[in-house]
N, C-alpha and C. Protein backbone atom coordinates (compact mmCIF):
# COMPACT_ATOMS: atom_id res chain seq x y z
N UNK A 1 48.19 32.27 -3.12
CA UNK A 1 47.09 31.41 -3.51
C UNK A 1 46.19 31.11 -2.31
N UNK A 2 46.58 30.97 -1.36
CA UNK A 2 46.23 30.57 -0.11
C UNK A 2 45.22 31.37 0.69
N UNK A 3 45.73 32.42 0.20
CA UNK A 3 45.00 33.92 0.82
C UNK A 3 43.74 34.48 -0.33
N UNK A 4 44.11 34.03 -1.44
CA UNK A 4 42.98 34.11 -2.97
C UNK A 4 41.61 32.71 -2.14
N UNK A 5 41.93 31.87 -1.60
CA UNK A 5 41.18 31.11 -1.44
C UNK A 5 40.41 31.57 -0.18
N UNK A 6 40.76 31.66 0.66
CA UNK A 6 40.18 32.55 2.59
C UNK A 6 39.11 33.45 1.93
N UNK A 7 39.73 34.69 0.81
CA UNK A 7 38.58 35.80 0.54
C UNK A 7 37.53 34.71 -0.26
N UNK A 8 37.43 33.70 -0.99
CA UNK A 8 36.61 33.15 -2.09
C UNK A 8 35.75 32.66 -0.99
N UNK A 9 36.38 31.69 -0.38
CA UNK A 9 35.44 31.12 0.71
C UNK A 9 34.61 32.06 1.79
N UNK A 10 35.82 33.21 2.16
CA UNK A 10 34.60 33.79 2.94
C UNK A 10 33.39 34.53 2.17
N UNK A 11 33.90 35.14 0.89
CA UNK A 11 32.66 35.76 0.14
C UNK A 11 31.50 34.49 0.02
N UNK A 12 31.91 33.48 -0.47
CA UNK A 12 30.68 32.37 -0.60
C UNK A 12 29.97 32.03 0.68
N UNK A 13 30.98 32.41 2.19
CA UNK A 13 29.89 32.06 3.05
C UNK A 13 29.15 33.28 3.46
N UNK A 14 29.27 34.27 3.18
CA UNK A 14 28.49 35.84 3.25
C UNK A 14 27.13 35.48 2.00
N UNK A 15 27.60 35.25 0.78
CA UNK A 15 26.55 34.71 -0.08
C UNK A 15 25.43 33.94 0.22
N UNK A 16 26.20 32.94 0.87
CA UNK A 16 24.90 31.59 0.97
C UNK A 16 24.37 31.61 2.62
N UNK A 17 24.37 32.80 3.35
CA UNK A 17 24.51 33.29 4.61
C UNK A 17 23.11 33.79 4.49
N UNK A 18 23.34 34.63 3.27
CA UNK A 18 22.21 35.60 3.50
C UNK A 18 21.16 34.90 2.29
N UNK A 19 20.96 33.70 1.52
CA UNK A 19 20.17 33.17 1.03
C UNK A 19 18.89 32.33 1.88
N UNK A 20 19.17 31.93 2.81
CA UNK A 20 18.46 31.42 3.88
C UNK A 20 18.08 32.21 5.35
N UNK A 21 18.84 32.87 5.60
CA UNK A 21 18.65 33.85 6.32
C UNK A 21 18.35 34.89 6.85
N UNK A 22 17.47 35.69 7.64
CA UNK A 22 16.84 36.67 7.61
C UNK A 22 17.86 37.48 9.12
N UNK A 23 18.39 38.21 9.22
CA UNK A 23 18.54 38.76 10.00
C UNK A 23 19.84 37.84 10.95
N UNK A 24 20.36 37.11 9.75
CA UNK A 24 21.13 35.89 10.49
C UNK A 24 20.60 34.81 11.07
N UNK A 25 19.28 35.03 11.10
CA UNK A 25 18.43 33.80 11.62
C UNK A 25 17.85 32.94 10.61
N UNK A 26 18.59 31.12 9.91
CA UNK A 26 17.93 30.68 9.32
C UNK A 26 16.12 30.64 9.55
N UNK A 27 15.55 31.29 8.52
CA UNK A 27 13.72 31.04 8.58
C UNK A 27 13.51 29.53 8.37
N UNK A 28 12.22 28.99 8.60
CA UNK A 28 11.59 27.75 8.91
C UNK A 28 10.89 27.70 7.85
N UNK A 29 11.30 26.18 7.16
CA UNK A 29 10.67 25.80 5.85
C UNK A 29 9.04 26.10 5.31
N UNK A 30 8.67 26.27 6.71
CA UNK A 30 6.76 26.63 6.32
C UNK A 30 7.31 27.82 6.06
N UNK A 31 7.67 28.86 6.52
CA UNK A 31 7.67 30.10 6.10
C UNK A 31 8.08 30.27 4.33
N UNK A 32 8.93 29.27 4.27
CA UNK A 32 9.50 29.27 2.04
C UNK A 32 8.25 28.77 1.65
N UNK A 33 7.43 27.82 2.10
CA UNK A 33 7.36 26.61 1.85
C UNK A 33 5.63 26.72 1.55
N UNK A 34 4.87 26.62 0.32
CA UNK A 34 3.38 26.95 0.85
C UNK A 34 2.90 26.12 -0.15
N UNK A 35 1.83 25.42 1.09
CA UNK A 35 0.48 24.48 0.02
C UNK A 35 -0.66 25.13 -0.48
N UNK A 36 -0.36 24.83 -1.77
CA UNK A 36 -1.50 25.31 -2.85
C UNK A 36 -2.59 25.09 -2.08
N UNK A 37 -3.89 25.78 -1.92
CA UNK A 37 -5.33 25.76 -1.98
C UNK A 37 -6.36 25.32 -2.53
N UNK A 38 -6.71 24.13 -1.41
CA UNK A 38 -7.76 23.14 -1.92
C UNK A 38 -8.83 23.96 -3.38
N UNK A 39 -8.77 25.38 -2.64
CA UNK A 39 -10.18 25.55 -3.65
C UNK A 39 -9.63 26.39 -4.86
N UNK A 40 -10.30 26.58 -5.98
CA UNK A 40 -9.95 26.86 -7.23
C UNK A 40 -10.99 26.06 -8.32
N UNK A 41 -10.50 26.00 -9.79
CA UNK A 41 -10.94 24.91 -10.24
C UNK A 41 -9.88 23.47 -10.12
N UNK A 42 -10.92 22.57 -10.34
CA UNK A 42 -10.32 21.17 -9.74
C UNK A 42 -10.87 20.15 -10.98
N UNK A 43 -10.58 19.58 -11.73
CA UNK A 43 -11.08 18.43 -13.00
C UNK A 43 -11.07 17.02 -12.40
N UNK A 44 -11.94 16.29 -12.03
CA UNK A 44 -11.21 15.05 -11.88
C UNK A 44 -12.47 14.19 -12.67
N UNK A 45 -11.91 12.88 -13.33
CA UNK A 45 -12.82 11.93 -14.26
C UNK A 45 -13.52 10.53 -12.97
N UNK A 46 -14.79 10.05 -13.26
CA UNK A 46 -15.12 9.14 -13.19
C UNK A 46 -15.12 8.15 -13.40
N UNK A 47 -14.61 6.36 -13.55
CA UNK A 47 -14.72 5.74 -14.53
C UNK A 47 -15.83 4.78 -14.27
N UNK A 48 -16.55 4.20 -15.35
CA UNK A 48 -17.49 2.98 -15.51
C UNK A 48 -16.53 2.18 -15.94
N UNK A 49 -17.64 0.86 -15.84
CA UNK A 49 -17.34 -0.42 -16.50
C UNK A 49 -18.16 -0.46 -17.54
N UNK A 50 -17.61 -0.41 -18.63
CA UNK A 50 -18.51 -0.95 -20.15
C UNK A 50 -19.99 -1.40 -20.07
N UNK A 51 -20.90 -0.71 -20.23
CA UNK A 51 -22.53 -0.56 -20.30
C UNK A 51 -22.75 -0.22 -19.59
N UNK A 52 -21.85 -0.11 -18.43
CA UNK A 52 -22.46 0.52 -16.88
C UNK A 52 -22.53 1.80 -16.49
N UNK A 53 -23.73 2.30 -15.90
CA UNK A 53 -23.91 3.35 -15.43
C UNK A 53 -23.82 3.39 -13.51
N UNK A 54 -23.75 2.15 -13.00
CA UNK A 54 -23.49 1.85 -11.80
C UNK A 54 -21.91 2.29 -11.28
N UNK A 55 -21.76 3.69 -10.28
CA UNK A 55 -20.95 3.55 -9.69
C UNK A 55 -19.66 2.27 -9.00
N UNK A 56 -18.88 2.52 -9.40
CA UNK A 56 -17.35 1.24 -8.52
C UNK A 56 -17.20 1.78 -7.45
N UNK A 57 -16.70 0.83 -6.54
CA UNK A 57 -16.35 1.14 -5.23
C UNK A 57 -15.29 2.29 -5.33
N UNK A 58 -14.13 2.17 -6.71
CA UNK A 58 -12.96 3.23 -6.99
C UNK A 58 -13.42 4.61 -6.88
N UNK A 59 -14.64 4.77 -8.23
CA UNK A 59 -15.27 5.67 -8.28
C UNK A 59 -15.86 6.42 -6.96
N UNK A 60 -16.28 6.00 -6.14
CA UNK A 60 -16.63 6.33 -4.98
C UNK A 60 -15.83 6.51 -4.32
N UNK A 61 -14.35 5.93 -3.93
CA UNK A 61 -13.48 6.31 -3.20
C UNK A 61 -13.04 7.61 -3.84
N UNK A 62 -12.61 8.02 -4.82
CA UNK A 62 -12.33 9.28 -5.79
C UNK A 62 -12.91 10.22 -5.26
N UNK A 63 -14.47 10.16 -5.38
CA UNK A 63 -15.90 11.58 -5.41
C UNK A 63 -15.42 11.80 -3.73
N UNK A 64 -15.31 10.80 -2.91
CA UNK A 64 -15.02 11.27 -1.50
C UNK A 64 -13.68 11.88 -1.03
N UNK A 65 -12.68 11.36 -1.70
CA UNK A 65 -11.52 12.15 -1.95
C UNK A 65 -12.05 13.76 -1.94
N UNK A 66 -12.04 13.20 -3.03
CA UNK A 66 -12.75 15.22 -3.62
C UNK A 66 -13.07 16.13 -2.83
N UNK A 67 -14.54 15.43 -2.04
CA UNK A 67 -15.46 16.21 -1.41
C UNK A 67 -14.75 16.85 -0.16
N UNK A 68 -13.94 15.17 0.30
CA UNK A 68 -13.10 16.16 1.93
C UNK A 68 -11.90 17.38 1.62
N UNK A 69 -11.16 17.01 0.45
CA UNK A 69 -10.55 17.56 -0.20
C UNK A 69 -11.13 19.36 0.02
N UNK A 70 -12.26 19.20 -0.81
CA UNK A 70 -12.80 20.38 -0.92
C UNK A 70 -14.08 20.57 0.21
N UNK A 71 -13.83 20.53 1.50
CA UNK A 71 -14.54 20.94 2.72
C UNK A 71 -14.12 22.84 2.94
N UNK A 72 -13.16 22.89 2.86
CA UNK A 72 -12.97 23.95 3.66
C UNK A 72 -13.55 24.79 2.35
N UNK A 73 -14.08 24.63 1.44
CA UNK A 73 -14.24 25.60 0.14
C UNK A 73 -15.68 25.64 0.01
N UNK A 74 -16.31 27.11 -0.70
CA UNK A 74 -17.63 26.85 -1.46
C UNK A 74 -17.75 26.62 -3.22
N UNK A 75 -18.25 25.70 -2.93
CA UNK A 75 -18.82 24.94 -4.51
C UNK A 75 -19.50 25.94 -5.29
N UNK A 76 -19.20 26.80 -5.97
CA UNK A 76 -19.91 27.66 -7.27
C UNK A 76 -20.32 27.05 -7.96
N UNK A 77 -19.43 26.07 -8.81
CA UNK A 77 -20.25 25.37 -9.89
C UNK A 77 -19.76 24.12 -10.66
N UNK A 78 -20.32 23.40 -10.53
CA UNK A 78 -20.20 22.08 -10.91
C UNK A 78 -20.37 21.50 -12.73
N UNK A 79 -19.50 21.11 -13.39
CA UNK A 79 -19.55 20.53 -14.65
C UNK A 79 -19.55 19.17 -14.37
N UNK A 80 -20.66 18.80 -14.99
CA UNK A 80 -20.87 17.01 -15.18
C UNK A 80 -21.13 16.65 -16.56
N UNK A 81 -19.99 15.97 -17.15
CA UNK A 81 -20.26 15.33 -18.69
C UNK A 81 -20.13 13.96 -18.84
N UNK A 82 -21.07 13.47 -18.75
CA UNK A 82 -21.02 11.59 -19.20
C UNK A 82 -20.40 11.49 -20.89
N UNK A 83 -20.06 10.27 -20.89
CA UNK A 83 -19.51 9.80 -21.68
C UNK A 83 -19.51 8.37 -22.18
N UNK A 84 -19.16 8.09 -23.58
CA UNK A 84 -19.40 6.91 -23.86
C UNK A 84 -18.55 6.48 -25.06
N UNK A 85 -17.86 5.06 -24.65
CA UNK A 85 -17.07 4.61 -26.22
C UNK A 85 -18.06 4.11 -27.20
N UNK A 86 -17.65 4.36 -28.28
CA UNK A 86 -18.72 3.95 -29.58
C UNK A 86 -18.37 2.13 -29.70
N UNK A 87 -18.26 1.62 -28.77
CA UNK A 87 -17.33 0.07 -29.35
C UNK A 87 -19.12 -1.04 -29.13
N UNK A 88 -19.92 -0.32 -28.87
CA UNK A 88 -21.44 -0.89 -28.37
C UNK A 88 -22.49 -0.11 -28.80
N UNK A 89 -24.16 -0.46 -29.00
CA UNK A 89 -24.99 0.21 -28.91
C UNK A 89 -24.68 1.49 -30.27
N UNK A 90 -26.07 1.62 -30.21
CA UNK A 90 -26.45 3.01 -31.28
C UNK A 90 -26.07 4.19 -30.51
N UNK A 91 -26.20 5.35 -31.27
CA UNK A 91 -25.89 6.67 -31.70
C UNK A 91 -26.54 6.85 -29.87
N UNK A 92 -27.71 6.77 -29.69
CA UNK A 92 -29.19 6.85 -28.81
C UNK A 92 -29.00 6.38 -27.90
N UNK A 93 -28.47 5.42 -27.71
CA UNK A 93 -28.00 4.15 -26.19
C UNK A 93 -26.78 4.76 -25.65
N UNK A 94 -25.62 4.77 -26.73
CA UNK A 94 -24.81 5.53 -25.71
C UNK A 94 -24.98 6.68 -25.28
N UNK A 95 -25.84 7.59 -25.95
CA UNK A 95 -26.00 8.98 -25.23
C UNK A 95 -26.86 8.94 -23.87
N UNK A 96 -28.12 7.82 -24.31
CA UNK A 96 -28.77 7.79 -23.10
C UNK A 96 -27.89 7.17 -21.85
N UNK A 97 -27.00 6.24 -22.22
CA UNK A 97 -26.05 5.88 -20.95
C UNK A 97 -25.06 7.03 -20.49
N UNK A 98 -24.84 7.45 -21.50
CA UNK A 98 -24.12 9.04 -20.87
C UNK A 98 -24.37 9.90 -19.94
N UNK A 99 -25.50 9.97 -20.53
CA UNK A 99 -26.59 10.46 -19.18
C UNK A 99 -26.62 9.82 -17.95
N UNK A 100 -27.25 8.36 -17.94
CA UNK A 100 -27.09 7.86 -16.83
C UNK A 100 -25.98 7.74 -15.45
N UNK A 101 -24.71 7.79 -16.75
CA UNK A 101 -23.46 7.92 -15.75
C UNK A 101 -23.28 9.91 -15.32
N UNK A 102 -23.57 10.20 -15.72
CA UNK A 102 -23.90 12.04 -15.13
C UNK A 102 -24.72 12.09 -14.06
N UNK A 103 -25.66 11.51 -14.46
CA UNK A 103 -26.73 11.27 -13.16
C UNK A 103 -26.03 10.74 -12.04
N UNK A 104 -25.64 9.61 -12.43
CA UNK A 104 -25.03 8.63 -11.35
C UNK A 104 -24.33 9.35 -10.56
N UNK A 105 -23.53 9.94 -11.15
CA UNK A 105 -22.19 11.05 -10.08
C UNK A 105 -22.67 12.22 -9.79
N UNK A 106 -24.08 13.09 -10.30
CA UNK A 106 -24.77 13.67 -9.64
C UNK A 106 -25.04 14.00 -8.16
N UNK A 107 -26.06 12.46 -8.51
CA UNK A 107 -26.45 11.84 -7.36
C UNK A 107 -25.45 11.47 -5.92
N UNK A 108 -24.36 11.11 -6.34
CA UNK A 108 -23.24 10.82 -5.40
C UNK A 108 -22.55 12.26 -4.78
N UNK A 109 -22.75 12.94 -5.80
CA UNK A 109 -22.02 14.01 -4.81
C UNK A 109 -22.92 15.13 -4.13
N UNK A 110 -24.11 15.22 -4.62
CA UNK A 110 -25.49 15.72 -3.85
C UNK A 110 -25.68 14.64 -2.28
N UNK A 111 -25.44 13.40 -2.61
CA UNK A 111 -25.38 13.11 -1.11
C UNK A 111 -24.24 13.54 -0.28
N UNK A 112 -23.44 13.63 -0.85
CA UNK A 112 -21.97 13.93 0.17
C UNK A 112 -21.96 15.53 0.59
N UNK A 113 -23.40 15.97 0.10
CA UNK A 113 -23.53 17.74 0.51
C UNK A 113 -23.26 18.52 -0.51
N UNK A 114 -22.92 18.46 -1.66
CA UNK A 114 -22.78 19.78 -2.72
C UNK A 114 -24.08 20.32 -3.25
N UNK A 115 -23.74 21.30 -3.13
CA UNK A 115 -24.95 21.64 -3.91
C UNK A 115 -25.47 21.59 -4.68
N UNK A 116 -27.19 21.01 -4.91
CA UNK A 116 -27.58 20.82 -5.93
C UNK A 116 -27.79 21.73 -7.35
N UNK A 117 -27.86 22.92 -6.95
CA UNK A 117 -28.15 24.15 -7.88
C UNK A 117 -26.86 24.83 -8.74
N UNK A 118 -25.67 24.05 -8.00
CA UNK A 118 -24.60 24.79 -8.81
C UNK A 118 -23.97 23.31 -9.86
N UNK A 119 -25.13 22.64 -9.97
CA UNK A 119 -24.08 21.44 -10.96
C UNK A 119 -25.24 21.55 -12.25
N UNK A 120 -24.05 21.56 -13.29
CA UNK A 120 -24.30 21.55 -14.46
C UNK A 120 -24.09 20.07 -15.79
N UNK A 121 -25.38 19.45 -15.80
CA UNK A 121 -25.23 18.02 -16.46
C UNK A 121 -25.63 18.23 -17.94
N UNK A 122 -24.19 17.34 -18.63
CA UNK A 122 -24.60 17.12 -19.99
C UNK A 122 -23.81 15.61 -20.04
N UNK A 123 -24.14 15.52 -21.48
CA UNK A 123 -23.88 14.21 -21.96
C UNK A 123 -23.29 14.40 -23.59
N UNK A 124 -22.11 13.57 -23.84
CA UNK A 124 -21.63 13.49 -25.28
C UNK A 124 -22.22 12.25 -26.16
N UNK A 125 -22.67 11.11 -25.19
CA UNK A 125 -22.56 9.95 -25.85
C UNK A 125 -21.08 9.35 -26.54
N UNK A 126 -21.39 8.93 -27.69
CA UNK A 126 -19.91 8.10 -27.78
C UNK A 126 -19.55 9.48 -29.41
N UNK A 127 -19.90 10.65 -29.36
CA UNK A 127 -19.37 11.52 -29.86
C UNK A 127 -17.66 12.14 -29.79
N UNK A 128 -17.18 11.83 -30.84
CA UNK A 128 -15.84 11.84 -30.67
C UNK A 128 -14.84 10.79 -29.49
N UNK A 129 -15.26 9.58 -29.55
CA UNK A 129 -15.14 8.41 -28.86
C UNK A 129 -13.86 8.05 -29.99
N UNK A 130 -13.97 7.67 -30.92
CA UNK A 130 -13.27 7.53 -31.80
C UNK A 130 -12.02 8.40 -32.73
N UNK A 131 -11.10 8.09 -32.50
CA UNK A 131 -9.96 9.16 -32.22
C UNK A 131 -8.56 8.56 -33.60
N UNK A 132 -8.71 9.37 -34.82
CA UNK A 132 -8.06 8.93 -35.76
C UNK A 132 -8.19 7.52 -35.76
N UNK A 133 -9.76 7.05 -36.15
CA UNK A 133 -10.04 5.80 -36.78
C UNK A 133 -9.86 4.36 -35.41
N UNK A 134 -9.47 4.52 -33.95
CA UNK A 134 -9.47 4.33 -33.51
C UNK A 134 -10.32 4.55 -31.92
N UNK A 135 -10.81 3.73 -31.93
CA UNK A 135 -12.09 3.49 -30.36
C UNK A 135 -11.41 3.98 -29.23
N UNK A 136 -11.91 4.61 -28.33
CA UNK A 136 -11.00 5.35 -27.18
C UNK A 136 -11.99 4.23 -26.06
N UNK A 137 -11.88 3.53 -25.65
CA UNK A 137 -12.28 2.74 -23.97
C UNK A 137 -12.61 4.04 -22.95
N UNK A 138 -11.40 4.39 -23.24
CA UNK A 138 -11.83 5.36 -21.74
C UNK A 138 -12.22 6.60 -21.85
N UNK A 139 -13.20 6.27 -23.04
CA UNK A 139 -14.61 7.53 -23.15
C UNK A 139 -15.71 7.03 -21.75
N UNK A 140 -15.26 5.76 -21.56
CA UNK A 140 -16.57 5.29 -20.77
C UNK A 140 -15.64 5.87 -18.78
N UNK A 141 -16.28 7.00 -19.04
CA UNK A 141 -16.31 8.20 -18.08
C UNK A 141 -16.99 9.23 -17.74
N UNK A 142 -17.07 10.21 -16.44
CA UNK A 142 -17.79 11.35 -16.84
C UNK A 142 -16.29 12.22 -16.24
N UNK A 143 -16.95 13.22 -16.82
CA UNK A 143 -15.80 14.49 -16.64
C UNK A 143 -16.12 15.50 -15.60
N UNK A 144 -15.85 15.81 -14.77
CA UNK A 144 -16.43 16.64 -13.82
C UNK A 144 -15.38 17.78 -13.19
N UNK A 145 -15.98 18.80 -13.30
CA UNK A 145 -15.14 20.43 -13.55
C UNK A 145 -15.70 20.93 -12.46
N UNK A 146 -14.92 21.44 -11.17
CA UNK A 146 -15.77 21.75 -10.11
C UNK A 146 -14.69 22.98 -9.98
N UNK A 147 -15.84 24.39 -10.20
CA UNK A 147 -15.37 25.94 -9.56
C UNK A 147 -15.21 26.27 -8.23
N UNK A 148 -14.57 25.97 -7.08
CA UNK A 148 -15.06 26.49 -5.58
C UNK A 148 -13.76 27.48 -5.43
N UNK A 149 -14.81 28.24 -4.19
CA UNK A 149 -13.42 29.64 -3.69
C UNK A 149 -13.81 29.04 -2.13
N UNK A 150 -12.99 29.74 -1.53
CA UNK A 150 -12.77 29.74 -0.28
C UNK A 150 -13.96 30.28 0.66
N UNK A 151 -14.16 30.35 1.76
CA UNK A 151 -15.64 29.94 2.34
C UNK A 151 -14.90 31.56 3.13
């Protein structure tokens, strides 16, 4: 029994020898080990405050996230969709505030350097805001879809 156990153990340390090891030399976790790439596509949402088309300080901490985030990358193309809950205002008001909040984050990330020519703005209004007979709040957003590759 004794001797059934010596071969088990040594086969398992020949096994788990050569799982980590290259040449007998454990390799270094960066070498297994790899961070995904800032650039690709990237989705991230905006939020307002109810009627507002005025940027939050949150909101702004977010878009700057982003932007350093995505430094080392080029911006192809930008999706901007405002949004709006139906819980206020006509058909017309929330779309036009939809807009406004598209604009708004436009504007914010054209200052932080993206390019203006690769962003693409629309607006839903409070279209499909309402979700099996129930008001969705956190329509009051924009959606923003950003394409970048590597520079």
């Amino acid at each position: 029994m004794g001797r059934i156990w010596m071969v088990a153990a040594t086969l398992a340390a020949v096994a788990v020898s050569g799982c980590g090891a290259a040449n007998g030399v454990f390799r270094d976790r960066e070498a297994l080990v790899t961070t995904p790439g800032a650039c690709g596509t990237r989705t991230f949402e905006v939020y307002f405050d109810e009627n507002e088309a005025r940027l939050t300080s949150a909101a702004r901490q977010a878009m700057a996230l982003t932007a350093t985030q995505l430094q080392p990358c080029r911006i192809k193309h930008v999706r901007v969709t405002g949004l709006a809950d139906a819980r206020s205002g006509t058909a017309q008001s929330n779309l036009t505030l939809s807009q406004r909040r598209a604009m708004a984050v436009v504007e914010a990330l054209e200052a932080q350097g993206w390019p203006a020519p690769a962003f693409d703005v629309g607006a839903a209004g409070d279209t499909g805001a309402a979700a099996g007979g129930i008001n969705e709040p956190l329509r009051r957003r924009t959606e923003v879809i950003v394409e970048a590759e590597p520079r």
